[in-house]
Protein backbone atom coordinates (compact mmCIF):
# COMPACT_ATOMS: atom_id res chain seq x y z
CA UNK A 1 -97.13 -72.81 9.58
CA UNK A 2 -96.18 -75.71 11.10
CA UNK A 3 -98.07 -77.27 13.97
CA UNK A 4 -95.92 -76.02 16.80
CA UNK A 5 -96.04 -72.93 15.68
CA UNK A 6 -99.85 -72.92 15.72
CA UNK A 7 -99.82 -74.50 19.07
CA UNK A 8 -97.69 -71.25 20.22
CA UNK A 9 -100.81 -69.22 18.66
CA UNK A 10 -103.55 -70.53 20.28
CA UNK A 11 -101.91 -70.93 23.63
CA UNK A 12 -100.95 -67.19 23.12
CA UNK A 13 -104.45 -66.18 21.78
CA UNK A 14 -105.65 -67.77 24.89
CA UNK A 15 -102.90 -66.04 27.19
CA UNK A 16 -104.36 -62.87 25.78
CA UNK A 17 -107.84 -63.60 26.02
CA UNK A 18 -107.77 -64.14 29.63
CA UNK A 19 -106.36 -61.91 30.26
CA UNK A 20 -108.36 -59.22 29.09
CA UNK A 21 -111.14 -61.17 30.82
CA UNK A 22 -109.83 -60.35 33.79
CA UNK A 23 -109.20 -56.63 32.95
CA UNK A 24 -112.41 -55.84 32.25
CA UNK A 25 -114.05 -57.13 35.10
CA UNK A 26 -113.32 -60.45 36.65
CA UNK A 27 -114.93 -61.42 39.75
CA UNK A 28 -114.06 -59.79 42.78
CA UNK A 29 -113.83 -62.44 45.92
CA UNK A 30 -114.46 -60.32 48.93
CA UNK A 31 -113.37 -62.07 52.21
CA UNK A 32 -115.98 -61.27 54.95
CA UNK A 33 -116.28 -61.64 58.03
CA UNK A 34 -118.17 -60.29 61.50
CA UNK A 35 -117.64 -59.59 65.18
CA UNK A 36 -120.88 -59.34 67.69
CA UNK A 37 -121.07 -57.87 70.60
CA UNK A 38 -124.80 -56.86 71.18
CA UNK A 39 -127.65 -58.92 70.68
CA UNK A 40 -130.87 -57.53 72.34
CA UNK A 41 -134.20 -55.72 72.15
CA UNK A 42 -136.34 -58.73 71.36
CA UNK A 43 -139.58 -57.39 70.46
CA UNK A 44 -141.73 -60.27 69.05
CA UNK A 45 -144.84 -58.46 68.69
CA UNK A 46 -143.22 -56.68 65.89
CA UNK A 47 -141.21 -59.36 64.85
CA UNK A 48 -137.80 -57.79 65.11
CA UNK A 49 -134.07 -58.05 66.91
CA UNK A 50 -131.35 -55.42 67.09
CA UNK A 51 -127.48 -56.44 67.28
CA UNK A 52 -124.55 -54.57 67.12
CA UNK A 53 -121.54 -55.76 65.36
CA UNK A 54 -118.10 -54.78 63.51
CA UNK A 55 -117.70 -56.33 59.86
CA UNK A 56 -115.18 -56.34 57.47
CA UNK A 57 -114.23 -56.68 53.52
CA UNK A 58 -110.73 -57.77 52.70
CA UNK A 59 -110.32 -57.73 48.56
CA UNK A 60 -107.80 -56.92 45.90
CA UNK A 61 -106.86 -53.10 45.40
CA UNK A 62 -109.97 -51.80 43.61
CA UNK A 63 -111.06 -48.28 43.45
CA UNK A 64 -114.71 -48.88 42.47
CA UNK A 65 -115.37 -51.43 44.98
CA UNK A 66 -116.72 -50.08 47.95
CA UNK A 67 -118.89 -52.93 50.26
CA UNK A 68 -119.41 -50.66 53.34
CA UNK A 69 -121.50 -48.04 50.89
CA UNK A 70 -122.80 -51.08 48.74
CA UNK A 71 -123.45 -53.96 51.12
CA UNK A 72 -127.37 -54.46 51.67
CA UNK A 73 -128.58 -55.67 54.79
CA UNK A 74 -131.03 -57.19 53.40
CA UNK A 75 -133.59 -57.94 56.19
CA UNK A 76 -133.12 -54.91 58.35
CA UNK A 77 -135.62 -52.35 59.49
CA UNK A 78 -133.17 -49.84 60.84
CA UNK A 79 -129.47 -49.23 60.31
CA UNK A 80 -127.15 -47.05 61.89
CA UNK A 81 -123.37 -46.82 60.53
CA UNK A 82 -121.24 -45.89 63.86
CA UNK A 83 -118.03 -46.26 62.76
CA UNK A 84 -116.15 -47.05 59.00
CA UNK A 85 -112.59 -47.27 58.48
CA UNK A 86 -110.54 -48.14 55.34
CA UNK A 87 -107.25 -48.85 55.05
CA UNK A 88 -104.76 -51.30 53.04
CA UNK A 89 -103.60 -54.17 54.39
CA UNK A 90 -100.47 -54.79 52.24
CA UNK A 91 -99.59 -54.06 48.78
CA UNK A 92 -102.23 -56.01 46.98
CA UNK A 93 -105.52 -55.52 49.43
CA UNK A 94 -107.68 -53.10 51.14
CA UNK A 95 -109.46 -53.60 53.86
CA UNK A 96 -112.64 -51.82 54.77
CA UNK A 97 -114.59 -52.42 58.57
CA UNK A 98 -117.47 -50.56 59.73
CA UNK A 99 -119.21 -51.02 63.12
CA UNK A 100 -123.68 -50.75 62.94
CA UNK A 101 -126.16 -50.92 65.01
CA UNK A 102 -129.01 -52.87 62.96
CA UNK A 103 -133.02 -53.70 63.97
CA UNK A 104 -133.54 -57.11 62.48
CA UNK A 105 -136.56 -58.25 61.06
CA UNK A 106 -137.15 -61.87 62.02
CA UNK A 107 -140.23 -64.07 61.86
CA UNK A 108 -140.67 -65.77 65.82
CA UNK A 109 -141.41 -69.52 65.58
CA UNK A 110 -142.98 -70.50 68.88
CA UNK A 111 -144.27 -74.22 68.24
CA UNK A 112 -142.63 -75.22 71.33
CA UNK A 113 -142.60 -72.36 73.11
CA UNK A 114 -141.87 -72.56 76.40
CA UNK A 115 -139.17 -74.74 74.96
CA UNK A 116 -138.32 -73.19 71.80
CA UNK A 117 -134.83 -72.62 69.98
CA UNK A 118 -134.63 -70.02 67.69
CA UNK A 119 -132.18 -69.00 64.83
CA UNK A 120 -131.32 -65.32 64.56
CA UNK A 121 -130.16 -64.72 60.59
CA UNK A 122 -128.66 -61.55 59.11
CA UNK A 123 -128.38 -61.50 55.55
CA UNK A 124 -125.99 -59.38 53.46
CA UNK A 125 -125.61 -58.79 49.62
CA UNK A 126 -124.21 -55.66 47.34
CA UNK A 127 -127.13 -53.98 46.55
CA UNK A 128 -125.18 -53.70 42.64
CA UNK A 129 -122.72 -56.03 42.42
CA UNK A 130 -124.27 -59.61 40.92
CA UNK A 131 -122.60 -62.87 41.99
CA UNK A 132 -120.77 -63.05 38.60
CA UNK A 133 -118.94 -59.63 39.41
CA UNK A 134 -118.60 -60.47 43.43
CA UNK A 135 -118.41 -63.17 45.88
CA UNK A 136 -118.14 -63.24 49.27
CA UNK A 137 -116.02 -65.02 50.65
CA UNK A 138 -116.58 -65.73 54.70
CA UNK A 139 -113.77 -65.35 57.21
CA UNK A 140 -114.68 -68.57 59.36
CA UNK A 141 -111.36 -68.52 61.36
CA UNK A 142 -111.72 -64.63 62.44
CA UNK A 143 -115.65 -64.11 62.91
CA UNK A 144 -116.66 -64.55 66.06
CA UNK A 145 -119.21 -63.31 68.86
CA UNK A 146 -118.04 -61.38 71.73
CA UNK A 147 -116.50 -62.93 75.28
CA UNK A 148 -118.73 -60.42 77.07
CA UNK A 149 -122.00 -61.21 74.52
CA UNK A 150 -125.15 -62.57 76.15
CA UNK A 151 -128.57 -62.42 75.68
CA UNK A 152 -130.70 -62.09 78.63
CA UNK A 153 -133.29 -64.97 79.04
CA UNK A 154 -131.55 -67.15 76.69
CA UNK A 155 -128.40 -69.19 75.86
CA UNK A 156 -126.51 -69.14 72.93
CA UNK A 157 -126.14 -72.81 71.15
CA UNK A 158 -124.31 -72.21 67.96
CA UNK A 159 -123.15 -69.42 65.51
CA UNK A 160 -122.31 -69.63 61.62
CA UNK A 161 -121.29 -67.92 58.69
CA UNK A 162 -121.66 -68.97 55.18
CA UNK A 163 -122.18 -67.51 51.62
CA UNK A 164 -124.96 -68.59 49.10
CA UNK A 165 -126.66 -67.72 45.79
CA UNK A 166 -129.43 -65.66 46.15
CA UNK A 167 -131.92 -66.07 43.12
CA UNK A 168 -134.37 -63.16 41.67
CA UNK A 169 -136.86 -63.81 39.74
CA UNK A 170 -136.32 -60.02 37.86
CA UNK A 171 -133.29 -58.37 36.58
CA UNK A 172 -134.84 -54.95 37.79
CA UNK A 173 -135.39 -53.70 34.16
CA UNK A 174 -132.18 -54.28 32.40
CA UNK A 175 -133.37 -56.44 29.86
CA UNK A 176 -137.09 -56.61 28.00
CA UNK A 177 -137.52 -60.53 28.80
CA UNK A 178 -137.83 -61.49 32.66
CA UNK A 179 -134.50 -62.57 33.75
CA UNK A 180 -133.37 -63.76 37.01
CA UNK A 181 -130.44 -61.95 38.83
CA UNK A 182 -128.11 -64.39 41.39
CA UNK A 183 -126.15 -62.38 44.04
CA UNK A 184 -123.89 -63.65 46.55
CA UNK A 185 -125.46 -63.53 49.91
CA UNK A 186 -123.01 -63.60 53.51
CA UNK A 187 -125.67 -64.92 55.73
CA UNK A 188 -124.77 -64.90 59.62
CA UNK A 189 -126.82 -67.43 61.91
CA UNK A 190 -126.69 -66.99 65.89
CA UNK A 191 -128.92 -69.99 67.33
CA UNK A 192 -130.42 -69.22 70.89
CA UNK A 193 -132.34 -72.04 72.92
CA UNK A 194 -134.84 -70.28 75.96
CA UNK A 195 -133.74 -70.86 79.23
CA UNK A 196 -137.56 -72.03 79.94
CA UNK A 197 -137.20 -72.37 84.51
CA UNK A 198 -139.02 -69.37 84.24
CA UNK A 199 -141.16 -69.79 81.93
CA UNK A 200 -142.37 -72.84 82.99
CA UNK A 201 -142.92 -71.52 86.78
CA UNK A 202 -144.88 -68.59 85.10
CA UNK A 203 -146.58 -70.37 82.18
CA UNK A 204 -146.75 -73.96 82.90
CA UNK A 205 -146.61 -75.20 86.20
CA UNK A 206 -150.35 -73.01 87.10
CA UNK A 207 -151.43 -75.38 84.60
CA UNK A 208 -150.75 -78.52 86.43
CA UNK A 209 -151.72 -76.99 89.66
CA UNK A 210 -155.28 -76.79 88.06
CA UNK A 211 -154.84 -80.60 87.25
CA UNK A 212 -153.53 -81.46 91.02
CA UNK A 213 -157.32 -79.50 92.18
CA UNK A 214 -159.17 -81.58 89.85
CA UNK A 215 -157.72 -84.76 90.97
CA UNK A 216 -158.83 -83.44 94.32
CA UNK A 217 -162.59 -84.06 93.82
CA UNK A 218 -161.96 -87.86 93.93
CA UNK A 219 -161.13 -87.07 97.49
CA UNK A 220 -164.55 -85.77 97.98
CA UNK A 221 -166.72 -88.50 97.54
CA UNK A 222 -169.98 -87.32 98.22
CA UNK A 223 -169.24 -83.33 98.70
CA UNK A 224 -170.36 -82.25 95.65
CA UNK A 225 -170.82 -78.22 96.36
CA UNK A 226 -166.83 -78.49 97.54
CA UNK A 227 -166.05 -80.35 94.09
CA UNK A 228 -168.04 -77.86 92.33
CA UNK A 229 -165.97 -74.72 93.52
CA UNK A 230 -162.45 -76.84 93.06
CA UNK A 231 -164.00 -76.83 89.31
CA UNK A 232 -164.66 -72.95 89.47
CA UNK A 233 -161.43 -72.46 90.71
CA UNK A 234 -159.97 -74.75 88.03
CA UNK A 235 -161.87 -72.67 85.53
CA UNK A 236 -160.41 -69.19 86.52
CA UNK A 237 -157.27 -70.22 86.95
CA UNK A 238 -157.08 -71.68 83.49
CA UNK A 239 -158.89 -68.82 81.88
CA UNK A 240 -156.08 -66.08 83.42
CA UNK A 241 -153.26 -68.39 82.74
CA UNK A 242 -154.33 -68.43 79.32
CA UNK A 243 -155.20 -64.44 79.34
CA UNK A 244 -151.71 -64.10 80.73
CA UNK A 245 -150.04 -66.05 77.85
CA UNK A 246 -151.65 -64.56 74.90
CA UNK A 247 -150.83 -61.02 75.65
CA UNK A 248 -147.11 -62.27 76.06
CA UNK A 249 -146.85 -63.74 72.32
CA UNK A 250 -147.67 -62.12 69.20
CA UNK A 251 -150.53 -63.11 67.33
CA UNK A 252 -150.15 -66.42 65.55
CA UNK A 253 -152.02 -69.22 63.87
CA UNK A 254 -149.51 -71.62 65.33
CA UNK A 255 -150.47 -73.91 68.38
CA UNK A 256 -147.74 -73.80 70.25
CA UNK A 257 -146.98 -76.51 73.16
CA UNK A 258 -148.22 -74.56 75.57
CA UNK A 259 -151.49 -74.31 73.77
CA UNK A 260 -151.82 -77.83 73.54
CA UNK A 261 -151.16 -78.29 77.55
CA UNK A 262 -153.93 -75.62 77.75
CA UNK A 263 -156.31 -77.43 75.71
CA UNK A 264 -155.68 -81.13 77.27
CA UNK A 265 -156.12 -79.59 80.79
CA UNK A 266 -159.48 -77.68 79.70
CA UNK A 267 -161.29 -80.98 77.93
CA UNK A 268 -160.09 -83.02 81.26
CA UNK A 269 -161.74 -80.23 83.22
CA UNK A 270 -165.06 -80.71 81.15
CA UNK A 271 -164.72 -83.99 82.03
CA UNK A 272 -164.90 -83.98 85.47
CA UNK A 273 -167.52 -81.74 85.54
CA UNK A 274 -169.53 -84.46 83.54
CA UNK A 275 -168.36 -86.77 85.92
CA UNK A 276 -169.85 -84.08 88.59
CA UNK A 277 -173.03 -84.27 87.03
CA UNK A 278 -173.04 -88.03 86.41
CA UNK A 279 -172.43 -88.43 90.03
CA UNK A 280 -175.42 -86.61 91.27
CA UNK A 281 -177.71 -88.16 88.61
CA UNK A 282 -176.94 -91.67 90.13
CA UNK A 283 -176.67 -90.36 94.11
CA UNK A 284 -180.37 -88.91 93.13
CA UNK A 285 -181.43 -92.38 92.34
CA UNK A 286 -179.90 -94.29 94.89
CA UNK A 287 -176.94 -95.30 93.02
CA UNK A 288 -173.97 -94.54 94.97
CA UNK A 289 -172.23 -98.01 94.23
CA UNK A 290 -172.28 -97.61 90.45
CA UNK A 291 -170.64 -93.74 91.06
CA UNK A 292 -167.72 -94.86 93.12
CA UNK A 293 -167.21 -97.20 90.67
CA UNK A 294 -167.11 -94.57 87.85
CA UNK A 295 -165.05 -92.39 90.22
CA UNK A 296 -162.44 -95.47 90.32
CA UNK A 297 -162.55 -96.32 86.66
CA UNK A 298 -161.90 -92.26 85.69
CA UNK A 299 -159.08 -92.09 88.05
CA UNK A 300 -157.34 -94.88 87.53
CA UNK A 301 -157.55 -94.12 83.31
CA UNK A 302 -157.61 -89.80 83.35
CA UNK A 303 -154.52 -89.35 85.76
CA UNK A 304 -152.11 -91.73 83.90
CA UNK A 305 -153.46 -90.48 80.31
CA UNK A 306 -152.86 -86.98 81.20
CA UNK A 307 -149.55 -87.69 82.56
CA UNK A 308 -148.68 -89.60 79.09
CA UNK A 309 -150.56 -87.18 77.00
CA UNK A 310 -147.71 -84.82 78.43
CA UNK A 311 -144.73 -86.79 77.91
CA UNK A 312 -145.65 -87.65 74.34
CA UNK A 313 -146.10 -83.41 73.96
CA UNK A 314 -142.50 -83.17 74.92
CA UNK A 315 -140.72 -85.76 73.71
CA UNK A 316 -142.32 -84.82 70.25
CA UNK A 317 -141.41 -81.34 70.22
């Protein structure tokens, strides 16, 4: 045979090879994409979000494939199919859209709450179909969140779609050794930022009045029963502000900014009620010089450290 010939062979050997690669199960590219129009029932005790969206699978003709009976959601908690539809879109593809209703599970992060962003993730994957068999492909141009969309107490700062590998450290019991299984993963990101006015009228700004009422004991020099109620008051208000704030956030082992203001403001009021009790020690004894000179010295270094103690806290968030 002469070297063209076997040429011819192998690029025909090839020709065939591939092609019955591809008959018997190449992968199947799924373009995917989503539409919101609900975001809403943020319930961060339980650590969830519910959103209501249409999405859709646009593939080649293939009677097996079926993503709106296949497609995990992977970190839901509830699902509720409204609507499915399937239909072809020309000669080659199908099309298949379905509208849910989902409850999200989502993990709060509330570091800097009161001025915290956070980033609201769905993730989808066939719940048979491993990344070698299907990939999704995501439909950037056409997925999109609603004109009429808004989330009430928040804004919305940025939305994404993208597809990954999503590694398993199990193949589920298909094979005796412990293999990993990789599935494609659509994963669809809204990021919200708090609109914090009201939060910080609510959360924060009680805490700086209690500040303003301790500053007001340097007023009163020598008046120590009115500077000792203006440090009761101090005290209660800082106690129900705090009471206030835990029962509005879940449980966490995070100190979040607003913990940190809390804790500044309640070692600055410990320290003016040692100041308190310095003072009276010294007016006892006759020394009322040496305590207006402490008074002087503390307000001239506590005011301006608590104000830069602050601005470090937010500039650092």
């Amino acid at each position: 045979m002469s070297s063209t010939n076997r040429r011819m062979a192998r690029l025909l050997l090839l020709l065939i090879i591939s092609t019955v690669l591809s008959i018997g199960g190449g992968t199947i590219r799924s373009k995917t994409g989503i539409y919101i129009t609900h975001i809403d029932t943020f319930d961060v005790k339980n650590g969830t979000f519910d959103i209501t969206y249409w999405m859709w699978h646009i593939y080649d003709n293939n009677d097996t494939f079926n993503p709106t009976q296949s497609t995990e959601i992977v970190n839901a908690k509830e699902i509720k199919s409204i609507f499915v539809l399937k239909d072809r879109l020309d000669a080659n593809r199908t099309i298949r859209q379905e509208k849910m209703q989902v409850k999200v599970y989502y993990n709060w992060n509330y570091k800097n709450y009161p001025f915290d962003r956070q980033s609201l993730t769905v993730r989808f994957e066939d719940s048979d179909l491993v990344a070698s068999k299907l990939q999704f492909v995501p439909d950037r141009r056409e997925s999109l969140l609603s004109d009429e969309l808004t989330v009430d107490g928040w804004k919305i700062t940025g939305f994404n779609v993208s597809e990954i590998n999503h590694t398993m450290e199990t193949d589920f019991g298909y094979s005796l050794d412990r293999n990993r299984s990789v599935y494609s993963q659509f994963v669809v990101t809204v990021d919200i930022q708090r609109g914090w006015y009201r939060e910080f009228i609510n959360k924060l700004l009680p805490i700086y009045i209690v500040f303003f009422i301790l500053c007001l004991s340097f007023v009163f020099k020598d008046e120590y029963g009115t500077k000792n109620a203006l440090f009761l008051t101090a005290i209660f208000i800082l106690i129900s502000n705090k009471s206030i704030i835990d029962a509005s956030l879940p449980a966490t082992s995070v100190i979040t900014f607003i913990d940190k203001v809390q804790i500044l403001t309640f070692i600055v009021t410990a320290l003016f009620m040692t100041l308190l009790a310095v003072g009276i020690t010294l007016d006892s004894k006759g020394k009322k010089a040496l305590e207006y000179k402490i008074d002087r010295i503390s307000m001239a270094v506590i005011i301006p450290l608590y104000f830069l103690i602050n601005l470090y806290l937010f500039f650092t968030l």
